[in-house]
Protein backbone atom coordinates (compact mmCIF):
# COMPACT_ATOMS: atom_id res chain seq x y z
CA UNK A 1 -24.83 21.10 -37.86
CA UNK A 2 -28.33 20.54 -38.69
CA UNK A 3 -30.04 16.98 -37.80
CA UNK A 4 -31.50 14.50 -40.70
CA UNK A 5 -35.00 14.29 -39.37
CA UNK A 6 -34.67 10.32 -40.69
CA UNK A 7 -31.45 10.54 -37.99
CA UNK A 8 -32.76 9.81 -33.92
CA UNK A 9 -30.79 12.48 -31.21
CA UNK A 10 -27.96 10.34 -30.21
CA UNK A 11 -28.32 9.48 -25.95
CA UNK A 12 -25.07 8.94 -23.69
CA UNK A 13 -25.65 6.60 -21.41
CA UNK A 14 -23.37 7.16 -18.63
CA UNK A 15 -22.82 3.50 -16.54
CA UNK A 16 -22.38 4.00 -12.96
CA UNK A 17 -19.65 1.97 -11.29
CA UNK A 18 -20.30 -0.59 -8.84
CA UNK A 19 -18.80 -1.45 -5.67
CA UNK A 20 -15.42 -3.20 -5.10
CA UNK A 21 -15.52 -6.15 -3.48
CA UNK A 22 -11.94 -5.43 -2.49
CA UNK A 23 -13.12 -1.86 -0.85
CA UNK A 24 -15.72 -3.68 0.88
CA UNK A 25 -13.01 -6.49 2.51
CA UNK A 26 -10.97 -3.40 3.36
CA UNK A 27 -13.66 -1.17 5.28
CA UNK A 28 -14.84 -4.59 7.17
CA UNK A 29 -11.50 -5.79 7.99
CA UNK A 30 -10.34 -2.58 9.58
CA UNK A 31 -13.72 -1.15 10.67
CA UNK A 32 -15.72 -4.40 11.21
CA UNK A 33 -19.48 -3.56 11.57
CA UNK A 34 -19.03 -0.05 11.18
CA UNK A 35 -17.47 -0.91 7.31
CA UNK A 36 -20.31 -2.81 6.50
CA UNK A 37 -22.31 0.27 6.30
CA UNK A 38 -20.28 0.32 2.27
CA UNK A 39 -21.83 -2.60 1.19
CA UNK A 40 -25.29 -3.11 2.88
CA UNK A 41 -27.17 -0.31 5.32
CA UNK A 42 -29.69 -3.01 6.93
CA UNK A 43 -26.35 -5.23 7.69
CA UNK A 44 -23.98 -2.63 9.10
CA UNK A 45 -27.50 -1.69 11.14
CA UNK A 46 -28.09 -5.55 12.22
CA UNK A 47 -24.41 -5.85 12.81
CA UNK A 48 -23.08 -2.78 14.53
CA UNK A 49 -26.72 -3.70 17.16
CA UNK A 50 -25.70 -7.54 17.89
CA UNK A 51 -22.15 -6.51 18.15
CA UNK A 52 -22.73 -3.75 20.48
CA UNK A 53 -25.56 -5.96 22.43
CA UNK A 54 -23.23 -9.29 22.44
CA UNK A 55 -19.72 -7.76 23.44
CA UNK A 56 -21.33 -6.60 26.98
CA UNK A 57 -22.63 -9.75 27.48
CA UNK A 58 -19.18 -11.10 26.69
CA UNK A 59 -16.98 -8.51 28.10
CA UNK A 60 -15.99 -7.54 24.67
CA UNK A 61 -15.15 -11.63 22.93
CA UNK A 62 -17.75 -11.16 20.95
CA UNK A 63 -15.31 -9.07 18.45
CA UNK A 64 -13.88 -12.30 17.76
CA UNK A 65 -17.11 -13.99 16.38
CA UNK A 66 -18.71 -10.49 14.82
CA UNK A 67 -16.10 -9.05 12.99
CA UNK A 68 -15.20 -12.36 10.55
CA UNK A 69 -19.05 -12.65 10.23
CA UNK A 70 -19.06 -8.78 9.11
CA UNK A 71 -15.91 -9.26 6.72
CA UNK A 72 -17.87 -12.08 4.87
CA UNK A 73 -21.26 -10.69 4.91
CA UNK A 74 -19.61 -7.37 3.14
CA UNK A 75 -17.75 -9.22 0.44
CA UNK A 76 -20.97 -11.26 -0.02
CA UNK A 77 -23.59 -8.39 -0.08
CA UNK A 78 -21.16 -6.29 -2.37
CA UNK A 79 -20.45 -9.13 -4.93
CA UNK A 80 -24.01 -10.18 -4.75
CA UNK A 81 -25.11 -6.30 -5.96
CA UNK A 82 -22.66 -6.08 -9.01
CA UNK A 83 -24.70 -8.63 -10.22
């Protein structure tokens, strides 16, 4: 079917889907610093280093401060690029 040529091409605009904030809670809470890597590169990077550098200091406690730190930072970081 020929075009009007008063009528402009129509364009789909496909919308790509962000991340879940959910997903990102998930991945951290089972993987810790290694499931930050969903929601921010540079912070699973950061993370995954201090973790790794702290815990042999610490004989492995560090975990406990780290991984709530990486659970936070991922929700954060995931509902901070939706927006």
């Amino acid at each position: 079917m020929p075009q009007d040529s008063m009528t402009p091409p129509s364009v789909t605009i496909r919308a790509q889907a962000g991340k879940s904030p959910a997903i990102a809670f998930l991945m951290t809470l089972i993987l810790g610093p290694l499931g930050l890597f969903y929601s921010s590169a540079v912070g699973g990077i950061f993370m995954v280093t201090i973790t790794l550098i702290v815990a042999m200091v610490t004989a492995g406690f560090a975990f406990l401060v780290t991984w709530p730190v990486c659970i936070v930072w991922g929700v954060i970081a995931t509902i901070a690029d939706s927006r």
